[in-house]
C-alpha atoms as a PDB file:
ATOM      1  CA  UNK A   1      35.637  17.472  73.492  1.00  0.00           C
ATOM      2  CA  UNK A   2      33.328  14.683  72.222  1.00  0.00           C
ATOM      3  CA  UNK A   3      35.253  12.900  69.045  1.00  0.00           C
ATOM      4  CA  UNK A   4      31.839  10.930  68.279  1.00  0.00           C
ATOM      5  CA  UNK A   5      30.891  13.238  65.728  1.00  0.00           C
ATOM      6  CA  UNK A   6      30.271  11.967  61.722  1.00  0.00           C
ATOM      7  CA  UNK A   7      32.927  12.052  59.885  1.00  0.00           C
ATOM      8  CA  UNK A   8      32.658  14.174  56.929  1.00  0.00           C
ATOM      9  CA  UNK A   9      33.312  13.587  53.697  1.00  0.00           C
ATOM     10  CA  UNK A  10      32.465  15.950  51.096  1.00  0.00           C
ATOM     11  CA  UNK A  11      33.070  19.620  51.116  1.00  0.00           C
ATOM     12  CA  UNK A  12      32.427  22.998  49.620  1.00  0.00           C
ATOM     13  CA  UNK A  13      35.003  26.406  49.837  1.00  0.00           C
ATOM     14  CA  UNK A  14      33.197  29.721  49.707  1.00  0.00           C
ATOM     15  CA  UNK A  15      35.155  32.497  49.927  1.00  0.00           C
ATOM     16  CA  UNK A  16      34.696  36.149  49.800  1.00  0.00           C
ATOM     17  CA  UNK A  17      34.069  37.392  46.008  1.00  0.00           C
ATOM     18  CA  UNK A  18      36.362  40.940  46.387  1.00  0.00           C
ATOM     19  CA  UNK A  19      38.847  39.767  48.951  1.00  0.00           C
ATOM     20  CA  UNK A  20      42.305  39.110  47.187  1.00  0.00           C
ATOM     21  CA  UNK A  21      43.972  36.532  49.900  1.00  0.00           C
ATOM     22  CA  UNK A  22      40.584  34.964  49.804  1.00  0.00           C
ATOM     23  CA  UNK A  23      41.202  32.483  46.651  1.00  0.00           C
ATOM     24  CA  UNK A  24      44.781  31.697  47.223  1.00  0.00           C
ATOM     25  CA  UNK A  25      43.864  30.103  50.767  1.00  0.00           C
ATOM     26  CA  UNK A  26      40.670  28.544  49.436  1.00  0.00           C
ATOM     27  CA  UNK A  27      43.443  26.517  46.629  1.00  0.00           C
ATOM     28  CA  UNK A  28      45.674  25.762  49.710  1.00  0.00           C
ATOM     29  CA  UNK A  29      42.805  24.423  51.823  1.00  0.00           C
ATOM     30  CA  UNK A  30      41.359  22.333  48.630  1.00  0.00           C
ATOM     31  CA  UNK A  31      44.970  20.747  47.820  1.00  0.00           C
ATOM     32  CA  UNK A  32      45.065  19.979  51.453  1.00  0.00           C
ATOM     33  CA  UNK A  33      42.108  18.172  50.980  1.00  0.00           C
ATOM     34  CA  UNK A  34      42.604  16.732  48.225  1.00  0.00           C
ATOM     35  CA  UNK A  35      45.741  15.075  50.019  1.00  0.00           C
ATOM     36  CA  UNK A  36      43.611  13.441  52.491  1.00  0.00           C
ATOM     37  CA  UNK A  37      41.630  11.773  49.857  1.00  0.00           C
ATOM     38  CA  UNK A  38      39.313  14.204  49.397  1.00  0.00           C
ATOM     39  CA  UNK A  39      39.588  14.133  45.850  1.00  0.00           C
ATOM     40  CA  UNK A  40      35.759  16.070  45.321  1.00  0.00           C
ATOM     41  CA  UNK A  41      36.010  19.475  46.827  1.00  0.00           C
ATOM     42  CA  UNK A  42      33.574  22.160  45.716  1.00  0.00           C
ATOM     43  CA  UNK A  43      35.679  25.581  45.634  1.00  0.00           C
ATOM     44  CA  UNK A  44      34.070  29.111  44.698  1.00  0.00           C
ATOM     45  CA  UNK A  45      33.017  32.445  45.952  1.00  0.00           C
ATOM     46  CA  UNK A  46      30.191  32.719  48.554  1.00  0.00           C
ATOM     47  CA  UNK A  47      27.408  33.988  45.838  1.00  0.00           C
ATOM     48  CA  UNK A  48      28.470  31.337  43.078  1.00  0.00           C
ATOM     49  CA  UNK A  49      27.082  28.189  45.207  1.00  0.00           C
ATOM     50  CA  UNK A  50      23.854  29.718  45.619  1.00  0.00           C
ATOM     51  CA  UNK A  51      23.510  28.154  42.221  1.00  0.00           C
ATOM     52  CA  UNK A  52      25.641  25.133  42.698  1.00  0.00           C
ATOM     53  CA  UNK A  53      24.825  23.703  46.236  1.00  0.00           C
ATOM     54  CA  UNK A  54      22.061  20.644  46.748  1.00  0.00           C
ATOM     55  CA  UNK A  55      20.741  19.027  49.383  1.00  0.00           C
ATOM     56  CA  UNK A  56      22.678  16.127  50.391  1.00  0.00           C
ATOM     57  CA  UNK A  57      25.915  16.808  47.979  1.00  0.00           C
ATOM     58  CA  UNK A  58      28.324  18.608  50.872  1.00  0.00           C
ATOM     59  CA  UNK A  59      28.707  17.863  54.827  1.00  0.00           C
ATOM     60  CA  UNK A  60      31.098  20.513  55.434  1.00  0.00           C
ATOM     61  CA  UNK A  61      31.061  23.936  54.054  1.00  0.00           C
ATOM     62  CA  UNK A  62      34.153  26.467  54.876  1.00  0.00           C
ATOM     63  CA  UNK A  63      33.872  30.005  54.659  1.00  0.00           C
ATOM     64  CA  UNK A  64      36.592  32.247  54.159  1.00  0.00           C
ATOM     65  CA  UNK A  65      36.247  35.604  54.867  1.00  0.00           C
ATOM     66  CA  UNK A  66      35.120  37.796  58.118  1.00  0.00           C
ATOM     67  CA  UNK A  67      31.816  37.976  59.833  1.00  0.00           C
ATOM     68  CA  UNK A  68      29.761  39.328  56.603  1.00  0.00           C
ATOM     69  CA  UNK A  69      30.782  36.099  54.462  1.00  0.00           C
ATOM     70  CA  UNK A  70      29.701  33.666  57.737  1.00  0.00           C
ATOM     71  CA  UNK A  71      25.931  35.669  57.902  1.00  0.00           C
ATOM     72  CA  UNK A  72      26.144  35.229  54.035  1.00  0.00           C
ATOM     73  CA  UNK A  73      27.220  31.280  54.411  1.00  0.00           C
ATOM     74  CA  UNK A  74      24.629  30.993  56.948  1.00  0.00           C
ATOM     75  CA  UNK A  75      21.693  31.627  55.132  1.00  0.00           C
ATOM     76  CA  UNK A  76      22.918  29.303  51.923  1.00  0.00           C
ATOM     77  CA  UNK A  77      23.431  26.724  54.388  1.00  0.00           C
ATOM     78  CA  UNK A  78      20.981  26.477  56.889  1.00  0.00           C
ATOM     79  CA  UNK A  79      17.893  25.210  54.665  1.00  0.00           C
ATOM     80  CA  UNK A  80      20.369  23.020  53.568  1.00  0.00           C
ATOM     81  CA  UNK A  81      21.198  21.724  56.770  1.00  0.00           C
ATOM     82  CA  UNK A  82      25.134  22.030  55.757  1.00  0.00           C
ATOM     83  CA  UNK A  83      27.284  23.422  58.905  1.00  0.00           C
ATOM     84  CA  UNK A  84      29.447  25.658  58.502  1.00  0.00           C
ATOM     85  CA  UNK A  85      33.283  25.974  59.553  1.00  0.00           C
ATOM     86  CA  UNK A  86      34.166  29.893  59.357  1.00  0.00           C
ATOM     87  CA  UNK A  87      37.973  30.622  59.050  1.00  0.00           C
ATOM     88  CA  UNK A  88      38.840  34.560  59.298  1.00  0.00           C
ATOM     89  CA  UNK A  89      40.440  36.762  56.504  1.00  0.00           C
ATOM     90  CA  UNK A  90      38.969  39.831  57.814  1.00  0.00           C
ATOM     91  CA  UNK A  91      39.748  42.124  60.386  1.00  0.00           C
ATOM     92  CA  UNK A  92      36.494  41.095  63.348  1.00  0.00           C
ATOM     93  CA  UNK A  93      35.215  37.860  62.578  1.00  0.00           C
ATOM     94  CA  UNK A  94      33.387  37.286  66.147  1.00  0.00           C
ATOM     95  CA  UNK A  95      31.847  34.880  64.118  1.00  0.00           C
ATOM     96  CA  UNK A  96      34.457  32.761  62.584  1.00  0.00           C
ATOM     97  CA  UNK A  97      35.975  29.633  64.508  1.00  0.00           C
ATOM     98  CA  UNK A  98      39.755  29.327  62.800  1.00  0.00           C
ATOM     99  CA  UNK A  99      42.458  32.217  62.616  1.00  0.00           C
ATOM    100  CA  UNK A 100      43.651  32.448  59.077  1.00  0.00           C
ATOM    101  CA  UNK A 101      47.031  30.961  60.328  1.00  0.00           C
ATOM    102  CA  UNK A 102      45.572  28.120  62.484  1.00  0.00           C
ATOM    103  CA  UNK A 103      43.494  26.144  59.672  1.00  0.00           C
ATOM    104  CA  UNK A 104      46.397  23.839  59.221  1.00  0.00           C
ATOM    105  CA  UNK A 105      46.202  22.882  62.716  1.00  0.00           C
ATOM    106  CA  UNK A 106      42.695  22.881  63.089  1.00  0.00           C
ATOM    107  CA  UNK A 107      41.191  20.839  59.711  1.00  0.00           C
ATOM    108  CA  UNK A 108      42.879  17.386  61.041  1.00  0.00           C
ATOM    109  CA  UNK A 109      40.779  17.956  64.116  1.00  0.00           C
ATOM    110  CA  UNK A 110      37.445  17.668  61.184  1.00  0.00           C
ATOM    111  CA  UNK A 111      38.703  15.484  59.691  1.00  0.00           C
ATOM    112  CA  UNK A 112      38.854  13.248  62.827  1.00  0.00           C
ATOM    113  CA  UNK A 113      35.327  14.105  64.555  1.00  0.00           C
ATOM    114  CA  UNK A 114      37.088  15.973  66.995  1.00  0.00           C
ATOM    115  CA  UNK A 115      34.754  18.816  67.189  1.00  0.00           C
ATOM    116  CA  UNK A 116      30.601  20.030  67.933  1.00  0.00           C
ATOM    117  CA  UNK A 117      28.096  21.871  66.243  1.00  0.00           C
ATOM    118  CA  UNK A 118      26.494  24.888  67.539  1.00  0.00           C
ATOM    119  CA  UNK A 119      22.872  25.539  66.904  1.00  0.00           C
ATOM    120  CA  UNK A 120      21.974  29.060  66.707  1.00  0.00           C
ATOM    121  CA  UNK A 121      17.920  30.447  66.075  1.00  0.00           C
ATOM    122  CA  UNK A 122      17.000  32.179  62.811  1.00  0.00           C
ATOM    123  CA  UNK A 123      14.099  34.662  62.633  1.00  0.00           C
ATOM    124  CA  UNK A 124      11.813  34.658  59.498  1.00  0.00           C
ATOM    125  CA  UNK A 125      10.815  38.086  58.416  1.00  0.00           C
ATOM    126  CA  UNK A 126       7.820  39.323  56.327  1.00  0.00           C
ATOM    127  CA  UNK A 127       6.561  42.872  55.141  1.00  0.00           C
ATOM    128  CA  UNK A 128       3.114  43.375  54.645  1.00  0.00           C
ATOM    129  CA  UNK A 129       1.252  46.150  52.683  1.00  0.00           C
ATOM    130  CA  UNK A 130      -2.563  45.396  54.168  1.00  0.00           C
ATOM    131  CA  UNK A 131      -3.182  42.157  52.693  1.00  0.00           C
ATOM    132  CA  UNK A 132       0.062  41.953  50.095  1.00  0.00           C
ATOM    133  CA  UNK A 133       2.971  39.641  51.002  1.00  0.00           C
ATOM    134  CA  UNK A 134       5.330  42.257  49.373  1.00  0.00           C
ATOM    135  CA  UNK A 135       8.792  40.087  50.551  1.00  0.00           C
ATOM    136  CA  UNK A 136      10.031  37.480  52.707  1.00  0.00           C
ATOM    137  CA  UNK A 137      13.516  36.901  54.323  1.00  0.00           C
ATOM    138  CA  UNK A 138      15.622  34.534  56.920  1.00  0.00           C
ATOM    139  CA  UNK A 139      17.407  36.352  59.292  1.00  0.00           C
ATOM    140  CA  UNK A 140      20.260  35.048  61.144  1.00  0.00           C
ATOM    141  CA  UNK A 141      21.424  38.491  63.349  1.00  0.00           C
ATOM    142  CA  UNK A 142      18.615  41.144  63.490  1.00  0.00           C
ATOM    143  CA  UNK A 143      15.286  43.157  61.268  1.00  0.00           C
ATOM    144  CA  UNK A 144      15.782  46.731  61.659  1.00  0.00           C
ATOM    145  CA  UNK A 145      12.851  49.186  61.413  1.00  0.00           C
ATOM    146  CA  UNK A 146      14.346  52.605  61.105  1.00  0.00           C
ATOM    147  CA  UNK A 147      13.945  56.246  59.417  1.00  0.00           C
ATOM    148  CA  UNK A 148      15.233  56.708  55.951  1.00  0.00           C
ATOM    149  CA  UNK A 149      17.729  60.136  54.803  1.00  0.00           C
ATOM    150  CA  UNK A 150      15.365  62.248  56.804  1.00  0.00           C
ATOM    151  CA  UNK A 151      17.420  62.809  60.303  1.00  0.00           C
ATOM    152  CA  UNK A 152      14.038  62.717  62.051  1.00  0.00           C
ATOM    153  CA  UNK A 153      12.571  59.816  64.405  1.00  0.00           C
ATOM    154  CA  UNK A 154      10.225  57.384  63.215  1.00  0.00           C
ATOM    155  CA  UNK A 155       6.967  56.453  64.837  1.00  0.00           C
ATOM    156  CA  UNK A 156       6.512  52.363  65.480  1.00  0.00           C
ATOM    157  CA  UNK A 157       3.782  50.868  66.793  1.00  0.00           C
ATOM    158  CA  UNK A 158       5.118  47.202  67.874  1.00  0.00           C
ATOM    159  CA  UNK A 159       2.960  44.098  69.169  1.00  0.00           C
ATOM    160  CA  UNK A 160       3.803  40.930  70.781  1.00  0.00           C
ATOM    161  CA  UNK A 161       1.157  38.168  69.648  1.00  0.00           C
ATOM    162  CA  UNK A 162      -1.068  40.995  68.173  1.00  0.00           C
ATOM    163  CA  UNK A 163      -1.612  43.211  71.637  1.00  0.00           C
ATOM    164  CA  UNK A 164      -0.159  46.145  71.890  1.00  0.00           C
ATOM    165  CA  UNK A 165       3.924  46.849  73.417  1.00  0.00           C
ATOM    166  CA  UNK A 166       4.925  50.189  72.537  1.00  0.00           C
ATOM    167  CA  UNK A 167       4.837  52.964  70.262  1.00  0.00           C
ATOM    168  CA  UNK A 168       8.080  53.688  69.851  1.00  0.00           C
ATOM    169  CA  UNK A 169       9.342  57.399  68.691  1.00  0.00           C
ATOM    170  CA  UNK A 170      12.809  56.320  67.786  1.00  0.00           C
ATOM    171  CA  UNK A 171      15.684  56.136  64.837  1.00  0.00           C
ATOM    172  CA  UNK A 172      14.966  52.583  65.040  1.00  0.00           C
ATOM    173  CA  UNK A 173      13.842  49.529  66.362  1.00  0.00           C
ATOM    174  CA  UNK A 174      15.865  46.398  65.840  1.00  0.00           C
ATOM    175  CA  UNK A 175      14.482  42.519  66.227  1.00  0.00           C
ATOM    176  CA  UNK A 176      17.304  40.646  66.354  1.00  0.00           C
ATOM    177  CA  UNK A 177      18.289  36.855  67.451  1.00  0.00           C
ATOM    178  CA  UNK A 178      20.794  36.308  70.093  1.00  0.00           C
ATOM    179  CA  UNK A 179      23.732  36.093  67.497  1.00  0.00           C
ATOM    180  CA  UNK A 180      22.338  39.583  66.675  1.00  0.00           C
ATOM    181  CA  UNK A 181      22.443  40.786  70.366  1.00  0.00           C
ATOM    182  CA  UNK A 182      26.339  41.330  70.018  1.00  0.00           C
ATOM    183  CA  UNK A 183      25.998  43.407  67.040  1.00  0.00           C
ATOM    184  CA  UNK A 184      24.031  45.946  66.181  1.00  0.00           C
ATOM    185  CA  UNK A 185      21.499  45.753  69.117  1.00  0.00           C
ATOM    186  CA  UNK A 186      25.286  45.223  71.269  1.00  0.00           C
ATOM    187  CA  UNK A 187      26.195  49.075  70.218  1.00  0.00           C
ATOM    188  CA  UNK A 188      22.651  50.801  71.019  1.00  0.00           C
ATOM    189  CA  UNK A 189      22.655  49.310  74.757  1.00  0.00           C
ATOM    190  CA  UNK A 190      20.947  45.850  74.465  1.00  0.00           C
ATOM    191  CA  UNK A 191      21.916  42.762  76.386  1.00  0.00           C
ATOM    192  CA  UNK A 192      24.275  40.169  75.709  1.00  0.00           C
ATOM    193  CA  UNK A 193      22.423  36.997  74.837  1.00  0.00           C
ATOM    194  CA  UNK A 194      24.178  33.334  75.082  1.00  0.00           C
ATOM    195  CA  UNK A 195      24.259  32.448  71.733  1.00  0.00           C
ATOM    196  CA  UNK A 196      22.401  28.574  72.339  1.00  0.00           C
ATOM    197  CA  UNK A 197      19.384  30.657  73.923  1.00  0.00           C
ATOM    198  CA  UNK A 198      15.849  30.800  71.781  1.00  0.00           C
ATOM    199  CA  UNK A 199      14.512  34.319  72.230  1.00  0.00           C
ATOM    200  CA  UNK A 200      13.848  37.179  70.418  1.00  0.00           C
ATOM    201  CA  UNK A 201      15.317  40.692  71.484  1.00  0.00           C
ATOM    202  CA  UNK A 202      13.497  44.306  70.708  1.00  0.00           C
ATOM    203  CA  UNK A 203      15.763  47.696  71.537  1.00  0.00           C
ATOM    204  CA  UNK A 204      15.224  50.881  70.609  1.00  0.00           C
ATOM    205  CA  UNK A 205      17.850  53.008  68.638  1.00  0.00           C
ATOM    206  CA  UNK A 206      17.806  56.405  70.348  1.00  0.00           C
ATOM    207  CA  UNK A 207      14.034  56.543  71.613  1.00  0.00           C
ATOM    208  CA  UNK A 208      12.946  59.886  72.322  1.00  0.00           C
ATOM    209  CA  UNK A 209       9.841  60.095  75.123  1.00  0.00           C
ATOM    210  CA  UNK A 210       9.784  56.586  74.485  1.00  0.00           C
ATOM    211  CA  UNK A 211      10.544  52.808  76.314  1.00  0.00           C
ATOM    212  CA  UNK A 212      14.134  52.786  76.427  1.00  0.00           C
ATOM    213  CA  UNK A 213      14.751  49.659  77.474  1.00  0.00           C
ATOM    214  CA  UNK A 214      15.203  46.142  75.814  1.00  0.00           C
ATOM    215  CA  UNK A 215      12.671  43.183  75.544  1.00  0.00           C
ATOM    216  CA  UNK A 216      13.392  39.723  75.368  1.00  0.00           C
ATOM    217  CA  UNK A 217      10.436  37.440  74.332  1.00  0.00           C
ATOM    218  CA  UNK A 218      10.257  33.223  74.045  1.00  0.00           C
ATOM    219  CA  UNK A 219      10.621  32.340  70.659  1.00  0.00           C
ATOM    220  CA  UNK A 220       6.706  31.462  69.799  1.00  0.00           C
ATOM    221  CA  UNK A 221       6.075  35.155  70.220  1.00  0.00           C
ATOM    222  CA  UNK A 222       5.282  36.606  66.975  1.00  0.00           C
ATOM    223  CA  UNK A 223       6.611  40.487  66.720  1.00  0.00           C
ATOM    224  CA  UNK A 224       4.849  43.106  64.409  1.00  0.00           C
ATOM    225  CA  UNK A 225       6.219  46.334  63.817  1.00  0.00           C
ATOM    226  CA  UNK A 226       3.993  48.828  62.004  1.00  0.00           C
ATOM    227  CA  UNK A 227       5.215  52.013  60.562  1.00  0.00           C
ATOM    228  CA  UNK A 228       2.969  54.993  61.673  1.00  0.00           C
ATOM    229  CA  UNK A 229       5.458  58.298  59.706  1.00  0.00           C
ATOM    230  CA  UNK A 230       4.605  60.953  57.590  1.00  0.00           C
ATOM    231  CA  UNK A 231       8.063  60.115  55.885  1.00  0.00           C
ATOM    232  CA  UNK A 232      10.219  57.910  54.294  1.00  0.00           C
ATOM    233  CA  UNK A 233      10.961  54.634  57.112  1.00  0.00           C
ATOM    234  CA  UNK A 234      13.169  51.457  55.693  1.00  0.00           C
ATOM    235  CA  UNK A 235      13.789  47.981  57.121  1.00  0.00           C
ATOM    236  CA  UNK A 236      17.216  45.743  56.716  1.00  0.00           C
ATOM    237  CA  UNK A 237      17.986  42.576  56.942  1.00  0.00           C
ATOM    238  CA  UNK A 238      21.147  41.571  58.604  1.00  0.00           C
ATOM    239  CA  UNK A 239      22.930  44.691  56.815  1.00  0.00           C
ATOM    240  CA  UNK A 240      21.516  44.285  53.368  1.00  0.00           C
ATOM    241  CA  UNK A 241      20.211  47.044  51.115  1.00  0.00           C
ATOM    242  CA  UNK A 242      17.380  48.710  52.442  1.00  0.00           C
ATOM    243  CA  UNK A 243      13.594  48.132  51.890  1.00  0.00           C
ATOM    244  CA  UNK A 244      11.232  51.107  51.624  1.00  0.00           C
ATOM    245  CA  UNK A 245       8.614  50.698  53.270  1.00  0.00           C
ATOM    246  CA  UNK A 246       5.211  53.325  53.502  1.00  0.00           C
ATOM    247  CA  UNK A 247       2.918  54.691  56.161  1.00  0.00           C
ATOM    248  CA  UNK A 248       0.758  51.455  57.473  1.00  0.00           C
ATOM    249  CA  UNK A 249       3.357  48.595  55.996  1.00  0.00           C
ATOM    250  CA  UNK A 250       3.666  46.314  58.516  1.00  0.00           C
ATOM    251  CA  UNK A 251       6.813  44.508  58.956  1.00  0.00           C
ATOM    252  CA  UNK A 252       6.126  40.857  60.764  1.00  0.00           C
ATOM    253  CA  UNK A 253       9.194  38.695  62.792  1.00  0.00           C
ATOM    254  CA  UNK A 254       8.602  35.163  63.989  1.00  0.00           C
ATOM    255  CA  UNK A 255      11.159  32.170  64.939  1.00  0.00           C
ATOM    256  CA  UNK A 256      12.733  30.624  61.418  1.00  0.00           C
ATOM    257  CA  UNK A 257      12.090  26.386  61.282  1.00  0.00           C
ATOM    258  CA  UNK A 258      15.600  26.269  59.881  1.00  0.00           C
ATOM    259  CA  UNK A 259      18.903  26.862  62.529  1.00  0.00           C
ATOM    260  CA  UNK A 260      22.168  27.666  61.294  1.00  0.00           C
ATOM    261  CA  UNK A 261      25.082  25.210  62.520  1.00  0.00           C
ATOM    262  CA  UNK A 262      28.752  26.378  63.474  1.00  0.00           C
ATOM    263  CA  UNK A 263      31.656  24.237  63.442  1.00  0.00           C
ATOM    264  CA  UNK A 264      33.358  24.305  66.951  1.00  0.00           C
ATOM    265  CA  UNK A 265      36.883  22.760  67.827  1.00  0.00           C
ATOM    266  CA  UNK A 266      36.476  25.225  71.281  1.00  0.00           C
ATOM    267  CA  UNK A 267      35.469  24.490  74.683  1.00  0.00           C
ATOM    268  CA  UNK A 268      31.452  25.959  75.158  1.00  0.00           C
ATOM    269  CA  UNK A 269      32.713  28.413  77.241  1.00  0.00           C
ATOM    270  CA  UNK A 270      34.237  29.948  74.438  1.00  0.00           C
ATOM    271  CA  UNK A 271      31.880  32.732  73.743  1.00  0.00           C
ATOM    272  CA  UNK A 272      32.615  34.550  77.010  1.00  0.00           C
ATOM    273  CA  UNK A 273      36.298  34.559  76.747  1.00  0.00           C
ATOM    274  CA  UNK A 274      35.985  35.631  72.763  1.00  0.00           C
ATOM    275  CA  UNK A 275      33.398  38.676  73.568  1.00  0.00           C
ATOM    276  CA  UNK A 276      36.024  39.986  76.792  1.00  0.00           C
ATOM    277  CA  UNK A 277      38.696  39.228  74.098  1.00  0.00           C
ATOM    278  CA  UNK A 278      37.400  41.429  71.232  1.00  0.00           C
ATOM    279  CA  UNK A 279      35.799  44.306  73.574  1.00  0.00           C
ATOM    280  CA  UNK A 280      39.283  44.650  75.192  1.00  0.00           C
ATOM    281  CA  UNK A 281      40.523  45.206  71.701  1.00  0.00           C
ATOM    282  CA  UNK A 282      38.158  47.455  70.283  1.00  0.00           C
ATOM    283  CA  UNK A 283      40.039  50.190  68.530  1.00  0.00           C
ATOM    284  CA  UNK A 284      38.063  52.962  69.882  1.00  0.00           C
ATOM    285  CA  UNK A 285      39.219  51.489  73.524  1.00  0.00           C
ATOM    286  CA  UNK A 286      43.161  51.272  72.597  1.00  0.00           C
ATOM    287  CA  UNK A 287      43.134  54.848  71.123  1.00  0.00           C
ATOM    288  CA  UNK A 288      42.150  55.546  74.539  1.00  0.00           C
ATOM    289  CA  UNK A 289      44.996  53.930  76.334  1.00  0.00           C
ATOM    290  CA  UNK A 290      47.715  55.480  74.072  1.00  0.00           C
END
């Protein structure tokens, strides 16, 4: 592990508004701090330093919480340029870096350079309404196209670069970065993507009559996705509340200027051993075994 990293000085705690253990550790982490010589620590919940955070004022943001919180801290962060160091209170966090138990053990090694910062791609996402910029958003897992409370498929026409991929009669189609290929895009049948790799990944949810298997494109490829259904279709980003969109709205995906950056004390083979670790304990696959 390469200890020539900066050394940082000045940090910010955001921690998951609704979790209860959530503030308690956040105090314990900013005394610890504070011990070191830290004596300025910014300490709130995630959605309060939307407000608070500047360019240039913190080198080190932590978030506490699972793998919602880090997406959440990755988007305040990233046009920022603030990495971030995810410690897990939740019950998944693929995401996250530190076990709630190990931060003691694992901030010295911060403190002291001793760790490297992962770069992972960010997707920029627009919807259009013919020529109407109707909303914009950074997207650090995946854009999903999909049907609304109708249980019927969806018809999506989708283009690489403005020619023609597919139509696609489907529940779905997701565009997703390769952080989001071991999410949602992991549980429909897409690939496992390295997450240091640039490309952009388009699966299906349930096609019907349609291509059924997954796309991965360079990162200067520019994705459209326009909704051709007599009923209601929505888009999400990265799990938030869904968009309606109408018959003709196009829904545009192209590669983000801005990266997110992870905090790693691991070796870079870490991702492989993690991903065998949590599918081996997938509580679906233990009910199995018992």
């Amino acid at each position: 592990m390469s200890t020539s990293r900066p050394l940082p000085q000045r940090f910010a705690i955001g921690y998951h508004p609704t979790m209860a253990v959530a503030p308690p550790v956040a105090e314990a982490i900013r005394q610890f701090l504070e011990r070191q010589g830290y004596s300025e620590v910014l300490s709130a919940p995630l959605p309060n330093l939307r407000h608070q955070l500047q360019p240039g004022q913190v080198d080190v943001l932590i978030a506490l919480g699972g793998d919602g919180t880090m997406l959440r801290a990755g988007h305040l962060c990233a046009p920022l340029h603030i990495p971030v160091l995810g410690i897990n209170l939740g019950r998944f966090g693929f995401l996250m870096e530190v076990r709630q138990e190990e931060w003691p053990r694992r901030l010295p090694l911060l403190l002291s350079g001793q760790y490297w910062l992962e770069e992972r791609m960010m997707l920029w996402a627009t919807h259009l309404r013919g020529e109407h910029k109707l909303g914009e958003w950074s997207v650090l897992n995946e854009v999903v196209v999909c049907r609304g409370q109708i249980v019927r498929p969806v018809r999506l026409k989708a283009a690489v670069d403005g020619y023609p991929l597919s139509t696609y009669i489907a529940d779905g189609l997701i565009v997703a970065t390769p952080t989001g290929s071991t999410a949602y895009a992991l549980a429909v049948g897409g690939p496992i993507m390295p997450p240091e790799l640039r490309s952009i990944l388009i699966v299906a949810v349930a096609p019907h009559l349609s291509m059924d298997r997954a796309v991965i494109l360079p990162e200067e490829a520019v994705v459209t996705v326009t909704v051709q259904s007599s009923h209601q279709a929505v888009m999400s980003v990265d799990g938030q509340a869904p968009v309606a969109l109408e018959n003709d709205d196009v829904v545009r995906v192209e590669a983000n200027h801005n990266t997110v950056k992870f905090v790693r004390f691991q070796d870079r083979g870490y991702f492989y051993r993690n991903l065998n670790a949590y599918m081996e304990l997938n509580p679906a696959a233990m009910d199995n075994e018992s």
